[in-house]
C-alpha atoms as a PDB file:
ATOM      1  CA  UNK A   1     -24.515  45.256  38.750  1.00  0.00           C
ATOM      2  CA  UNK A   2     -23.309  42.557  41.346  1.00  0.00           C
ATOM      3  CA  UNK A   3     -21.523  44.236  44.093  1.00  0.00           C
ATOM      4  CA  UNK A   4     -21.278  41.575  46.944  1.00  0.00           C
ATOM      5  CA  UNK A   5     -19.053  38.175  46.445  1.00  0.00           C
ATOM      6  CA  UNK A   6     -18.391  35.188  48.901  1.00  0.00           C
ATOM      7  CA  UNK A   7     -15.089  36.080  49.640  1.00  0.00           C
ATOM      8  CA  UNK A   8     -11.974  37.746  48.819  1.00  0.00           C
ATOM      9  CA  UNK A   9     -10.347  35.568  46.013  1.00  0.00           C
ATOM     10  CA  UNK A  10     -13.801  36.212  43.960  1.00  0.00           C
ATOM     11  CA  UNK A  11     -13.871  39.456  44.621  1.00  0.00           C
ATOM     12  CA  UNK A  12     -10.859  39.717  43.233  1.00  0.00           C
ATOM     13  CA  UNK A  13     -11.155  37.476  40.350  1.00  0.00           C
ATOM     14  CA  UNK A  14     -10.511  38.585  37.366  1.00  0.00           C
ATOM     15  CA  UNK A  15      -8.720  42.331  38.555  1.00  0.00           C
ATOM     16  CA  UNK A  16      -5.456  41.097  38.838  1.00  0.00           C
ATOM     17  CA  UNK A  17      -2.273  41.436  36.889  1.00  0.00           C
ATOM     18  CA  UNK A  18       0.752  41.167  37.213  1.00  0.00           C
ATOM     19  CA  UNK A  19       2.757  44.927  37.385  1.00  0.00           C
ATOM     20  CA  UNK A  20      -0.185  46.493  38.555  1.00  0.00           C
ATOM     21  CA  UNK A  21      -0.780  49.512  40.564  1.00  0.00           C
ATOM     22  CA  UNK A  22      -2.296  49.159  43.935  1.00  0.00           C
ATOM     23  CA  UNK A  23      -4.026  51.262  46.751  1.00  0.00           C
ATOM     24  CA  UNK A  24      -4.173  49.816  50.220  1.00  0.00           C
ATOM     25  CA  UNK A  25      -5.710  51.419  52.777  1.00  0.00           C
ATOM     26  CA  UNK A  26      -4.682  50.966  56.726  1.00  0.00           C
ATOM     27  CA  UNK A  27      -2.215  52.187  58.970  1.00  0.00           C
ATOM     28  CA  UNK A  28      -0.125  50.003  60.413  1.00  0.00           C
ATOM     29  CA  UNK A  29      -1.664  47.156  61.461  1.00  0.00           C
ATOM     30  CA  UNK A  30      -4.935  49.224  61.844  1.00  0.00           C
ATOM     31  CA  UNK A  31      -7.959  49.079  59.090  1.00  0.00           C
ATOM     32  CA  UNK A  32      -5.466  47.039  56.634  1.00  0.00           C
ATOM     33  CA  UNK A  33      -7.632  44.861  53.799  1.00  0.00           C
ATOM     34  CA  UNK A  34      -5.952  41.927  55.298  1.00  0.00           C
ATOM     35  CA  UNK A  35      -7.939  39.223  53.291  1.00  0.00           C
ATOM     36  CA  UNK A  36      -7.661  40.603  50.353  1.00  0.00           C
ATOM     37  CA  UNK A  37      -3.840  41.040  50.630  1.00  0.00           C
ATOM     38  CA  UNK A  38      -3.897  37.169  51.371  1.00  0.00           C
ATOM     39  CA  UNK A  39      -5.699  36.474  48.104  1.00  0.00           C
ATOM     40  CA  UNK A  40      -3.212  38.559  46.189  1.00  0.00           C
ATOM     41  CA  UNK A  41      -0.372  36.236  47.530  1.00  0.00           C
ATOM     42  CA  UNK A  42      -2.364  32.864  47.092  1.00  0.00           C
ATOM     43  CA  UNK A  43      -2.862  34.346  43.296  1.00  0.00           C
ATOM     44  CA  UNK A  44       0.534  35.039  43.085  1.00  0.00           C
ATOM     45  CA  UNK A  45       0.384  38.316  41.445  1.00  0.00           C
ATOM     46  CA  UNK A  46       4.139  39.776  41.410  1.00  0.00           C
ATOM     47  CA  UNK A  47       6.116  43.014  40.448  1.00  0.00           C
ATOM     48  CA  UNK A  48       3.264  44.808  42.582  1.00  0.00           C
ATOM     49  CA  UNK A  49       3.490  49.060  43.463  1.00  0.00           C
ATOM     50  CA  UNK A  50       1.727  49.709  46.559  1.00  0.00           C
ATOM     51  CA  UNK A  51       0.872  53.000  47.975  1.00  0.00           C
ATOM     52  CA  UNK A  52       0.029  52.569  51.300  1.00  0.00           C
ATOM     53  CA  UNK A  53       1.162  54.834  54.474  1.00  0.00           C
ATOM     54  CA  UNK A  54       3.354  51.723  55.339  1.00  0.00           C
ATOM     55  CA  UNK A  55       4.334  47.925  54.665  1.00  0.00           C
ATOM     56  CA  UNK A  56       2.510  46.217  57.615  1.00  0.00           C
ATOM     57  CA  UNK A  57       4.790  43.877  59.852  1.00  0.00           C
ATOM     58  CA  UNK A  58       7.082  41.011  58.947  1.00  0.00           C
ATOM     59  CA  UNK A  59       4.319  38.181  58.471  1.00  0.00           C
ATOM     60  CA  UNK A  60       1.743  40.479  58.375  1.00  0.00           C
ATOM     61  CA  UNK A  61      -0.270  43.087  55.905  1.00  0.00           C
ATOM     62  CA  UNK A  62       1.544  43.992  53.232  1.00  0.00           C
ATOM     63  CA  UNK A  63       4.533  42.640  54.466  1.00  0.00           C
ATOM     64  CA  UNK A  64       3.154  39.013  53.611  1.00  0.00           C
ATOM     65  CA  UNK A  65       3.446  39.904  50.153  1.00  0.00           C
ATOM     66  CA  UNK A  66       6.997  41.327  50.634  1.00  0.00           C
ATOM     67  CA  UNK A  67       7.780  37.611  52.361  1.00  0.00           C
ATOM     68  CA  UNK A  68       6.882  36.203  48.839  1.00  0.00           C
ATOM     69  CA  UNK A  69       8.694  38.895  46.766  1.00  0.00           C
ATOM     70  CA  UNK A  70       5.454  40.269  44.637  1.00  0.00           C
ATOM     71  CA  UNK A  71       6.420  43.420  45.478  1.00  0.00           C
ATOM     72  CA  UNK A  72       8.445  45.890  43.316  1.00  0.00           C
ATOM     73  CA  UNK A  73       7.961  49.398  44.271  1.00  0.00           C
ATOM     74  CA  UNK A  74       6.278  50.999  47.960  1.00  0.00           C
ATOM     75  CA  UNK A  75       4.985  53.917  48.245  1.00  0.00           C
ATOM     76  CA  UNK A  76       4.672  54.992  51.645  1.00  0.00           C
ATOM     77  CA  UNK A  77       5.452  57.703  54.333  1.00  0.00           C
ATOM     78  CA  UNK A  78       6.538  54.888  57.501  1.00  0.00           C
ATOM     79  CA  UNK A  79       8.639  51.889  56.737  1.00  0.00           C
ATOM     80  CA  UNK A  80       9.795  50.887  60.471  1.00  0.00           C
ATOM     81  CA  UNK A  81       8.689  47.468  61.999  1.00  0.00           C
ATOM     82  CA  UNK A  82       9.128  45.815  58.799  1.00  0.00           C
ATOM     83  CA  UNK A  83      12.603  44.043  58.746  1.00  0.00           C
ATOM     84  CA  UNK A  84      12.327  42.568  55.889  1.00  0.00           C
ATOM     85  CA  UNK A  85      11.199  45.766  54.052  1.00  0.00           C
ATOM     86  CA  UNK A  86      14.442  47.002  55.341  1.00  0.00           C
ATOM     87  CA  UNK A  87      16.427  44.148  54.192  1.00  0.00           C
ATOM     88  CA  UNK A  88      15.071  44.293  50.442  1.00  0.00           C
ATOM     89  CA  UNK A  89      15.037  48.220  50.431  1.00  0.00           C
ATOM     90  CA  UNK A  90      18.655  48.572  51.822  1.00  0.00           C
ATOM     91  CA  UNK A  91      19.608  45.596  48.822  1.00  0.00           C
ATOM     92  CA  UNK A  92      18.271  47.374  46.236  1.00  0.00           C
ATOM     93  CA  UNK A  93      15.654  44.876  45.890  1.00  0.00           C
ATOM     94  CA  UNK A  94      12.657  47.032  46.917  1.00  0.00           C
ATOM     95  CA  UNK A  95      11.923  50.206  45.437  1.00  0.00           C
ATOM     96  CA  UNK A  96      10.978  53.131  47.452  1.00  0.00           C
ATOM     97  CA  UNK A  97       9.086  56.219  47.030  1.00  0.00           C
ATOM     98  CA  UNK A  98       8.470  58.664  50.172  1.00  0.00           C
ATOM     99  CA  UNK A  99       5.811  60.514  50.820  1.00  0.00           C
ATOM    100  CA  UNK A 100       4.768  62.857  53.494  1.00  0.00           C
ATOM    101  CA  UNK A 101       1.669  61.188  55.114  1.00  0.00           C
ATOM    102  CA  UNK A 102      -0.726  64.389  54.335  1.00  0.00           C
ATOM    103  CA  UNK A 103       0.606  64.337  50.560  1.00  0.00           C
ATOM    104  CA  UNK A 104       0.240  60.343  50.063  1.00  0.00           C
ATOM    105  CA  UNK A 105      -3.488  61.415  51.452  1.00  0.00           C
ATOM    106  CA  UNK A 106      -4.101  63.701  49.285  1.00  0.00           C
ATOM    107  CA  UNK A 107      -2.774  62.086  46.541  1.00  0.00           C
ATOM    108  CA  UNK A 108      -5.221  59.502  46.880  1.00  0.00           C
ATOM    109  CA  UNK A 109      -8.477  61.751  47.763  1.00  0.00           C
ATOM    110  CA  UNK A 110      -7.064  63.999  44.348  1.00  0.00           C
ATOM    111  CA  UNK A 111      -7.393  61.586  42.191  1.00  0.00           C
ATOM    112  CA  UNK A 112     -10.689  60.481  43.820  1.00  0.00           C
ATOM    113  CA  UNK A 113     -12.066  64.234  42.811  1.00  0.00           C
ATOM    114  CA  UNK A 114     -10.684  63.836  39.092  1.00  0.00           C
ATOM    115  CA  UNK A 115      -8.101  66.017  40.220  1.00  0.00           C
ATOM    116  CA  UNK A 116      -4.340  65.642  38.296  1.00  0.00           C
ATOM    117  CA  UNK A 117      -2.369  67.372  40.227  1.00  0.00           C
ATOM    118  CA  UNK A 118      -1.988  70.190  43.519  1.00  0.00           C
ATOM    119  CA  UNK A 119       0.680  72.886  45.100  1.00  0.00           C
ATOM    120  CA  UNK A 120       1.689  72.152  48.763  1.00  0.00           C
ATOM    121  CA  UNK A 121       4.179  73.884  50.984  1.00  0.00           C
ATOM    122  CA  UNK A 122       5.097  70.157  52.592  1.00  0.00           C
ATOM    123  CA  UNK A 123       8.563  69.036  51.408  1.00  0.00           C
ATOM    124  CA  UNK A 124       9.689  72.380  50.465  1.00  0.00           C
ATOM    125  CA  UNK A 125      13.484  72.225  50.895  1.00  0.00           C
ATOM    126  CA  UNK A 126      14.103  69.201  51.278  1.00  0.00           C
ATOM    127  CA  UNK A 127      14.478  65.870  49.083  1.00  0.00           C
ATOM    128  CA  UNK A 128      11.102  65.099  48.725  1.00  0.00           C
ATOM    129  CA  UNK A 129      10.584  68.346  46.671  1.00  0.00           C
ATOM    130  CA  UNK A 130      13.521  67.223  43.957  1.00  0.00           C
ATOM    131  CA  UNK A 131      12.312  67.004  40.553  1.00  0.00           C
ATOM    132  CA  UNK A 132       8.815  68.864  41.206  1.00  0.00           C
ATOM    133  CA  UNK A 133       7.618  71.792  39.878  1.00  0.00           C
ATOM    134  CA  UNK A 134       7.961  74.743  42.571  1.00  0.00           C
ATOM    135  CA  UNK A 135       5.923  77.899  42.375  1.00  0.00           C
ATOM    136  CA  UNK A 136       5.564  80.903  44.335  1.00  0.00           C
ATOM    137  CA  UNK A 137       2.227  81.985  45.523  1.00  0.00           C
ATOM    138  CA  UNK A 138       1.130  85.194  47.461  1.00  0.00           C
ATOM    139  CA  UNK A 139      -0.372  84.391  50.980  1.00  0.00           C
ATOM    140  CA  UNK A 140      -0.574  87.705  51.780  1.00  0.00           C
ATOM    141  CA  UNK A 141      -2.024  91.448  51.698  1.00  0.00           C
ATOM    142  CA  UNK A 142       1.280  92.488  51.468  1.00  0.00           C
ATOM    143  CA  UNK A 143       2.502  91.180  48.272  1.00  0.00           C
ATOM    144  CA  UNK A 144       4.283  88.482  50.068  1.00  0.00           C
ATOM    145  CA  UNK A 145       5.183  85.238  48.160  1.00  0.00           C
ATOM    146  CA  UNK A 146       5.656  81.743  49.289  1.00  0.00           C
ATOM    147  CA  UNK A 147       6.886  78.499  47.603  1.00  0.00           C
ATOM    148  CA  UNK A 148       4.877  75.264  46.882  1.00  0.00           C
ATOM    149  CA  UNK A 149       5.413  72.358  45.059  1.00  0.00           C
ATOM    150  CA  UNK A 150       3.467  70.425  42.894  1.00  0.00           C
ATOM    151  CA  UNK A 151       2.301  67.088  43.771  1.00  0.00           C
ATOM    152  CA  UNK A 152       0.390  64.807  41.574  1.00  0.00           C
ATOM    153  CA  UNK A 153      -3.030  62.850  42.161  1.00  0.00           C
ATOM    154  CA  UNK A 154      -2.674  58.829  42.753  1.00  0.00           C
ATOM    155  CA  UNK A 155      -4.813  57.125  40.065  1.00  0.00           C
ATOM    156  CA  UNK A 156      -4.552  53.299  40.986  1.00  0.00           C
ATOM    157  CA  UNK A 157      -5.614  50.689  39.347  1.00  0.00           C
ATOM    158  CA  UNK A 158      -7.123  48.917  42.376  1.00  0.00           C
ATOM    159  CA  UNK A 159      -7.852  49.702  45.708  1.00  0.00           C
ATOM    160  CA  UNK A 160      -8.712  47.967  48.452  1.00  0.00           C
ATOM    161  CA  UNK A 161     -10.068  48.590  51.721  1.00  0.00           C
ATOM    162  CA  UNK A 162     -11.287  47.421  54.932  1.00  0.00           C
ATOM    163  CA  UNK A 163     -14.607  48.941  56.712  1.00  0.00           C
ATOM    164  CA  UNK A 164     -16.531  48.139  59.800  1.00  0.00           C
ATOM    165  CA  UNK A 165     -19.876  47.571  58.161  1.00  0.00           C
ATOM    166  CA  UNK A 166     -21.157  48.225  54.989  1.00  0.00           C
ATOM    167  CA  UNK A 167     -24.953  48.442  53.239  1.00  0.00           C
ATOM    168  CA  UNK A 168     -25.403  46.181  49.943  1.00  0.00           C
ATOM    169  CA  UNK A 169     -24.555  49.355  47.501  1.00  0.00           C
ATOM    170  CA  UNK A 170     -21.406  49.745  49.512  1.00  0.00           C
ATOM    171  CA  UNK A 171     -21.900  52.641  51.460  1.00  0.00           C
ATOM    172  CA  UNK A 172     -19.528  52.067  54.292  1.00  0.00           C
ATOM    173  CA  UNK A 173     -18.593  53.049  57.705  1.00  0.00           C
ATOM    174  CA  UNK A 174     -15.109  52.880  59.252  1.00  0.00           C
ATOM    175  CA  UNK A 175     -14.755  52.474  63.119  1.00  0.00           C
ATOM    176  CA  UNK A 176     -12.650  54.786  65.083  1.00  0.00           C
ATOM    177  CA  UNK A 177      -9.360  55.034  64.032  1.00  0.00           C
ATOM    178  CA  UNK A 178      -9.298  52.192  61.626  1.00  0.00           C
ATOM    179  CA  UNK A 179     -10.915  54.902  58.880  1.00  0.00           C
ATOM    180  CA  UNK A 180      -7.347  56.522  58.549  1.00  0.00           C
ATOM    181  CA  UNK A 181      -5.949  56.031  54.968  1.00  0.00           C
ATOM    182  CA  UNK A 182      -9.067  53.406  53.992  1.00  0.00           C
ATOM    183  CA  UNK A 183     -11.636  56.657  52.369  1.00  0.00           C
ATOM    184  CA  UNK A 184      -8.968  58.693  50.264  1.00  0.00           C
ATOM    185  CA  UNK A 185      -7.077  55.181  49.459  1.00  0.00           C
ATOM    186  CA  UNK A 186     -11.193  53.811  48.242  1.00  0.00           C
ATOM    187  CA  UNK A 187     -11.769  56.535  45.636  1.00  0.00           C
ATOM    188  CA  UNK A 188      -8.314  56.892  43.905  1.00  0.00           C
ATOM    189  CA  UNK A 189      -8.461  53.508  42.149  1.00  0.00           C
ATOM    190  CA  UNK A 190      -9.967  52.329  38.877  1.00  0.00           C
ATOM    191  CA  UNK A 191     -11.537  49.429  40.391  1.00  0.00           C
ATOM    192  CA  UNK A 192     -12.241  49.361  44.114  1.00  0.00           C
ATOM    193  CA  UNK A 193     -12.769  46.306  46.447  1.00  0.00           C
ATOM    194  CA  UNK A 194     -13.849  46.832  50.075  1.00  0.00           C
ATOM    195  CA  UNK A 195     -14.081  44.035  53.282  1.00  0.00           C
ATOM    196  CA  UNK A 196     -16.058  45.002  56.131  1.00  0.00           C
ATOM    197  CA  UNK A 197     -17.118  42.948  59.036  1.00  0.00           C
ATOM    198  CA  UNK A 198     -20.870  43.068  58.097  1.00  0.00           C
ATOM    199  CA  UNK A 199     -22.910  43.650  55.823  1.00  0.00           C
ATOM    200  CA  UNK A 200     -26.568  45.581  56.369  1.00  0.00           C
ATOM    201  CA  UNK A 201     -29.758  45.763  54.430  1.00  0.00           C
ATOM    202  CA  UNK A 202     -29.745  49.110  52.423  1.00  0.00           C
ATOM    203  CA  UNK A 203     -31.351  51.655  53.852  1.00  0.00           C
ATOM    204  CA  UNK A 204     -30.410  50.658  57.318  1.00  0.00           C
ATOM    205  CA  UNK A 205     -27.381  53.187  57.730  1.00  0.00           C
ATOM    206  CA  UNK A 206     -27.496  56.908  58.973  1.00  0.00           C
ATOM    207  CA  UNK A 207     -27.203  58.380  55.906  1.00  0.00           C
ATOM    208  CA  UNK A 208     -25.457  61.316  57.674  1.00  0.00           C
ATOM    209  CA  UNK A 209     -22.853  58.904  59.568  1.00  0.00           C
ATOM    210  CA  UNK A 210     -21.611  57.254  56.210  1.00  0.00           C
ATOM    211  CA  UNK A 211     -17.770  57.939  55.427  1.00  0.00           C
ATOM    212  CA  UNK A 212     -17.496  56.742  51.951  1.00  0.00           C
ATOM    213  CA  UNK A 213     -20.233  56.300  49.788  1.00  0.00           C
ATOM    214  CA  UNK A 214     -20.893  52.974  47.839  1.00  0.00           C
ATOM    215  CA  UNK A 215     -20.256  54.944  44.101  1.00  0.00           C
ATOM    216  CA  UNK A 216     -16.462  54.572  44.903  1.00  0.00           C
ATOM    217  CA  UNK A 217     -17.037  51.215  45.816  1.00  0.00           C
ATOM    218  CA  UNK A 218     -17.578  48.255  42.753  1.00  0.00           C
ATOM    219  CA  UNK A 219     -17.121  45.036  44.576  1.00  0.00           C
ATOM    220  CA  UNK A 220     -17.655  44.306  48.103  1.00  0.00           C
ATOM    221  CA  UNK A 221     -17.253  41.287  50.838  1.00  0.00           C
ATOM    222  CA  UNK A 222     -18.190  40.099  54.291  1.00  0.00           C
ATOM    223  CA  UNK A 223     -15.036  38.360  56.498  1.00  0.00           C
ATOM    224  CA  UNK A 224     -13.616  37.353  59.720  1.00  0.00           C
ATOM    225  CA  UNK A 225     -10.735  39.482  60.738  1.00  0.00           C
ATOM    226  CA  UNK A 226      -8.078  38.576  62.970  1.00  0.00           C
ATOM    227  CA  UNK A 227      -7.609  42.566  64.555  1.00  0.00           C
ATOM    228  CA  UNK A 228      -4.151  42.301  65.390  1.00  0.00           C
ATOM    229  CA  UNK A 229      -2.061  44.876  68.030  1.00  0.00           C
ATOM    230  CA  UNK A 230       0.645  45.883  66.883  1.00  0.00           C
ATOM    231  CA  UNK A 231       2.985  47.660  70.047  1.00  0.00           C
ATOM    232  CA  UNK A 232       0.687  46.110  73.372  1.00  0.00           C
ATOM    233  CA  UNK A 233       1.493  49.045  76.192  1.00  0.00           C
ATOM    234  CA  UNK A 234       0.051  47.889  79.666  1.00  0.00           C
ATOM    235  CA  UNK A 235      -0.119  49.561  82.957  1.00  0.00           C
ATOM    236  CA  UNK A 236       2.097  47.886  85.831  1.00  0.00           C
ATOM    237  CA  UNK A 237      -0.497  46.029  88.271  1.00  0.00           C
END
């Protein structure tokens, strides 16, 4: 099966649809699938969800796509930095669904494990845990009980992700911090599409030092990134 395209719009040709369910990897400005979110606006693809930890910057990641108004519904743990996310949110023009940043990870990496649904303690008693299922579980020798709630996994229909480098099967390693929400975000959709910087013969990565393995990913693509910084903090000379 062809895995590696020329670029983003034909690695994405032919996955999207409008009303479609998407899983974006990144935080912040860091490890975001920034060409492929440009593709999705040149296609035009509109009344998007995303579940990604947050919406980018004004003219920038996800918020691009907000710019253009192909997005319907976020799902996301952070929405500062993002004025216009604000704007369309505070309207009633955005939809908004929060999520603790460890649940919206695990979520993803559930649904990656064919897993429907988990208990968590996080969001206990407060709004996030309306609606759920609660159920008390002993955590304790003593009998004691505590509460969880339920959570369920994130199946997406596409995800896509940005690595470092990658081998031709798409085995893929993340650098530094830029791995954050790109792994669990990679196996929880139907179809996944990953960018790295380079591409490497297979065989030529540490098998030991890979972070997602190239099952999870189906199409893959070499690009130039532009690595922005989002809050610059420098030391008085």
């Amino acid at each position: 099966m062809k895995k590696i395209y020329a670029s983003a719009a034909e690695a994405l040709d032919g996955l999207l649809q409008d009303g479609m369910f998407i899983a974006a990897g990144g935080f912040g400005l860091c490890g975001i699938p920034e060409l492929c979110l440009q593709a999705i606006k040149d296609a035009g693809t509109k009344d998007l969800t995303f579940a990604s930890n947050n919406a980018g910057v004004d003219d920038f990641g996800i918020g691009i796509l907000l710019q253009t108004r192909q997005v319907k519904k976020m799902i996301s743990s952070y929405v500062g930095e993002n004025d216009t996310f604000m704007q369309q949110y505070l309207s009633g023009e955005l939809e908004l669904e929060f999520n603790p940043q460890g649940t919206l990870a695990e979520r993803m990496r559930a649904a990656g494990h064919g897993i429907p649904g988990f208990y968590t303690k996080t969001g206990v008693g407060t709004v996030i845990a309306e609606g759920k299922e609660h159920k008390d579980f002993p955590t304790g020798a003593d009998g004691s009980m505590e509460t969880y709630i339920m959570e369920e996994g994130m199946f997406a229909d596409l995800s896509i992700v940005k690595a470092w480098k990658a081998d031709e099967t798409g085995n893929a390693i993340f650098r530094k911090t830029a791995r954050n929400f790109n792994p669990p975000a990679a196996m929880c959709g139907k179809t996944c599409v990953l960018e790295v910087e380079e591409i490497v013969p297979t065989g030529s990565l540490d098998p030991d030092a890979i972070h997602l393995p190239g099952i999870y990913v189906h199409r893959l693509f070499q690009g130039a990134h532009e690595k922005r910084i989002e809050q610059r903090t420098v030391r008085k000379g």
